[in-house]
N, C-alpha and C. Protein backbone atom coordinates (compact mmCIF):
# COMPACT_ATOMS: atom_id res chain seq x y z
N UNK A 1 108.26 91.97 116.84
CA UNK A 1 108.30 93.26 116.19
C UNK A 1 107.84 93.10 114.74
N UNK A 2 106.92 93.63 114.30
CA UNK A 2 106.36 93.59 113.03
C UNK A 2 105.19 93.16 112.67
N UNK A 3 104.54 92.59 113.97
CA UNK A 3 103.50 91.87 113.53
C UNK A 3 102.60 92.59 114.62
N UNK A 4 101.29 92.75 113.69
CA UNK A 4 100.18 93.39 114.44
C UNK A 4 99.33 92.18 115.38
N UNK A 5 99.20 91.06 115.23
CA UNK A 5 98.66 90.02 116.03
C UNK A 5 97.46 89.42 115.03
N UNK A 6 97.11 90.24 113.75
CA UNK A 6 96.39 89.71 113.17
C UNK A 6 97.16 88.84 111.88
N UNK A 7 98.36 89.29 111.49
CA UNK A 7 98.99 88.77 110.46
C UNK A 7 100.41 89.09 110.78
N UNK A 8 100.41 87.84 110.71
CA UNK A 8 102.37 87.78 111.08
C UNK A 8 103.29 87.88 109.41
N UNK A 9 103.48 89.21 110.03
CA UNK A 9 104.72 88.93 108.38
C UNK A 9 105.89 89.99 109.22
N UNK A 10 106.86 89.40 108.93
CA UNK A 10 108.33 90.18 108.82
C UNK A 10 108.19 91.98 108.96
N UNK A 11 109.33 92.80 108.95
CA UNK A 11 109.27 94.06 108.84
C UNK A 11 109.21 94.78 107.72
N UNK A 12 110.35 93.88 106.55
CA UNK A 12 110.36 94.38 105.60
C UNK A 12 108.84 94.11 104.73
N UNK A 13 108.71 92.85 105.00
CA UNK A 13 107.30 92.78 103.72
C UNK A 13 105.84 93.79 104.46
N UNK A 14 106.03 94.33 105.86
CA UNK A 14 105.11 95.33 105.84
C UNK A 14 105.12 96.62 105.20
N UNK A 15 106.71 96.76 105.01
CA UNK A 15 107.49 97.97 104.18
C UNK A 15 107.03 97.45 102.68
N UNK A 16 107.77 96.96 102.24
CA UNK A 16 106.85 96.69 100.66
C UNK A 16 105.21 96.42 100.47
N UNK A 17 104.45 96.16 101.36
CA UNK A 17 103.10 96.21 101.39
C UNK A 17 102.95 97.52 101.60
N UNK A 18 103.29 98.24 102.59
CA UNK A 18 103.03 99.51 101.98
C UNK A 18 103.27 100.65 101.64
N UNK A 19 104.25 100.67 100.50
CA UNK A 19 104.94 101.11 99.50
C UNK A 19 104.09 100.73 98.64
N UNK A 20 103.57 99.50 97.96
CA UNK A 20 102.89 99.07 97.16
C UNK A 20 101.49 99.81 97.09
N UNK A 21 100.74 99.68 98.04
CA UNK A 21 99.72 100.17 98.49
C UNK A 21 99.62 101.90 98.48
N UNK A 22 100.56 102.26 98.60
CA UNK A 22 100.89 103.99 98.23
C UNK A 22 100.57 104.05 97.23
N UNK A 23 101.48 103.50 96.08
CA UNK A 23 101.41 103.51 94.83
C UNK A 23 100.49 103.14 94.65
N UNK A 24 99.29 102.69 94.35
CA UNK A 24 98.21 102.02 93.84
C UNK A 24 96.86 102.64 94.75
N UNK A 25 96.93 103.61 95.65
CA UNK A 25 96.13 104.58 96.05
C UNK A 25 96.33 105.84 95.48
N UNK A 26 97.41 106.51 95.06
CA UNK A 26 97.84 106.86 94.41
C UNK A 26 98.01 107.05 92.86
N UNK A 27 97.41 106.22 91.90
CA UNK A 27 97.17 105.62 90.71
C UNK A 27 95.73 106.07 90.71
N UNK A 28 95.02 105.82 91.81
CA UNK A 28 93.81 105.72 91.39
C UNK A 28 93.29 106.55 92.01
N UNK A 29 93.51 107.53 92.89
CA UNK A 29 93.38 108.96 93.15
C UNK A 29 93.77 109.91 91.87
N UNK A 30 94.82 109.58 91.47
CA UNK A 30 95.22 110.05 89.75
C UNK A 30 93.84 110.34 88.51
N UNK A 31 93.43 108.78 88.61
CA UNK A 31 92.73 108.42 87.97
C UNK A 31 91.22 108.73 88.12
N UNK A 32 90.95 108.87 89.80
CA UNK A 32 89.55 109.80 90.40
C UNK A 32 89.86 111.37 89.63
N UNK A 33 90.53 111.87 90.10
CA UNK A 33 90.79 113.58 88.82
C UNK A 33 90.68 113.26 87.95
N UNK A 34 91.16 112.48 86.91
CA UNK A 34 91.20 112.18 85.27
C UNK A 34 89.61 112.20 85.09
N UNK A 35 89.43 111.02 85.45
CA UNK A 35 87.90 111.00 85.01
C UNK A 35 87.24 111.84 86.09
N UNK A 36 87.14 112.93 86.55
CA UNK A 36 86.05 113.64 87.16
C UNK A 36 86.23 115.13 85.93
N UNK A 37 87.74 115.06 85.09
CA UNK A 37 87.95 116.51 84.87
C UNK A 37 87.76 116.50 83.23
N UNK A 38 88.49 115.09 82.50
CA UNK A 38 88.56 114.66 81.28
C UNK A 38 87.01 113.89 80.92
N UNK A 39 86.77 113.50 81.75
CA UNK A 39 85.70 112.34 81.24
C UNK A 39 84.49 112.96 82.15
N UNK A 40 83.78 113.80 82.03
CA UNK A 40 82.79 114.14 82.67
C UNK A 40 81.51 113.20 82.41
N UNK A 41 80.60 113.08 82.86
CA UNK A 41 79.37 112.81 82.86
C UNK A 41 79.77 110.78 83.04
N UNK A 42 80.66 110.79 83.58
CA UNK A 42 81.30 109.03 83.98
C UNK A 42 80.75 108.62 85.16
N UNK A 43 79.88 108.76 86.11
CA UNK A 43 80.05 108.36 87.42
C UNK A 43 80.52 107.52 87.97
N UNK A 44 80.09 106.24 87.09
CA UNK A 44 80.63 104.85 88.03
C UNK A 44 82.34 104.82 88.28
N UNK A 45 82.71 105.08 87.03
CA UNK A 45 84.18 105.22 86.87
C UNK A 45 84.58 106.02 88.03
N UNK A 46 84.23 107.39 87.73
CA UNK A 46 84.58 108.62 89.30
C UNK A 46 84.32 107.41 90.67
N UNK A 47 83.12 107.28 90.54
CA UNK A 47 82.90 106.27 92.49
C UNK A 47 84.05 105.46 92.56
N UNK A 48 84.23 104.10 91.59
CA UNK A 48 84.99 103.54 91.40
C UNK A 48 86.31 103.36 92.15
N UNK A 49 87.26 104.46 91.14
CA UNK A 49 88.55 104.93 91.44
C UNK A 49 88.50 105.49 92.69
N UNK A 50 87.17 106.72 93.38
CA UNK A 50 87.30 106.87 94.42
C UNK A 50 87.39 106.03 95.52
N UNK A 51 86.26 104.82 95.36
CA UNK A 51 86.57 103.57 96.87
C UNK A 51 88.03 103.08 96.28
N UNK A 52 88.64 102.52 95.33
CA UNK A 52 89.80 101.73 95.55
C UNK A 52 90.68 102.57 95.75
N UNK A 53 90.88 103.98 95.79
CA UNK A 53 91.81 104.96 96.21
C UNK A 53 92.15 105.20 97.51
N UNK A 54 90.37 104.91 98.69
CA UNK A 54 90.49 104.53 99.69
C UNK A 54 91.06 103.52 100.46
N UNK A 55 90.33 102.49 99.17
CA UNK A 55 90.56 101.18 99.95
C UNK A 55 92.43 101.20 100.37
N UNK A 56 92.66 101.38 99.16
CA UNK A 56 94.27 100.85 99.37
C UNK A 56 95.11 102.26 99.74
N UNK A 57 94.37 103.08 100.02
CA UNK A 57 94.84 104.15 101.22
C UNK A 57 95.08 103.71 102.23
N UNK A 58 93.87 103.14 102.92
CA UNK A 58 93.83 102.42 104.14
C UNK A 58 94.58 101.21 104.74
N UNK A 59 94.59 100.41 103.44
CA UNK A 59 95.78 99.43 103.22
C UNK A 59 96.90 99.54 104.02
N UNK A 60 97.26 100.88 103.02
CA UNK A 60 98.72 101.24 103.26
C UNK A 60 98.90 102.02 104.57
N UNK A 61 98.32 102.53 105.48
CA UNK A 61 97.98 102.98 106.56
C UNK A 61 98.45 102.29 107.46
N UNK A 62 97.29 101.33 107.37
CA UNK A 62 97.61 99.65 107.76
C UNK A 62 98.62 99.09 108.13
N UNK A 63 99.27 99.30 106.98
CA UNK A 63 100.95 98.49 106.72
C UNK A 63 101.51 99.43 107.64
N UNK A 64 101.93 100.98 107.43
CA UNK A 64 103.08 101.61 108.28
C UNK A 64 102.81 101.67 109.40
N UNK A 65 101.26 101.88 109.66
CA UNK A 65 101.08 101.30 111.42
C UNK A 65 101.77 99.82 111.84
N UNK A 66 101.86 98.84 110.94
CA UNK A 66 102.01 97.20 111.63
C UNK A 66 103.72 97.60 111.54
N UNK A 67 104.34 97.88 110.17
CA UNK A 67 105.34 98.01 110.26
C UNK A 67 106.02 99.09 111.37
């Protein structure tokens, strides 16, 4: 129980992986508005924050599926 077959970890550290991973998709979804609304004419910054907002969306996805 807890382990997806690709990475064996415990129940709880899939729970703090993604909890962690919330937060930090989350941050930077924050931070995709900031700079699309405060900082106009930024793109890289906007793309940026947008893939790692994904990325560790998905992350965390990840995690409550394994967990």
């Amino acid at each position: 129980m807890g382990s997806d077959g690709l990475v064996d970890l415990d129940q709880e550290t899939w729970v703090v992986l993604a909890k962690y991973n919330l937060a930090l998709a989350t941050l930077f979804g924050v931070l995709t508005l900031v700079s699309r609304t405060m900082l106009e004419g930024n793109q890289p910054m906007l793309v940026e924050n947008g893939a790692l907002a994904l990325f560790f969306g998905a992350v965390q996805t990840y995690a409550w599926l394994s967990a």
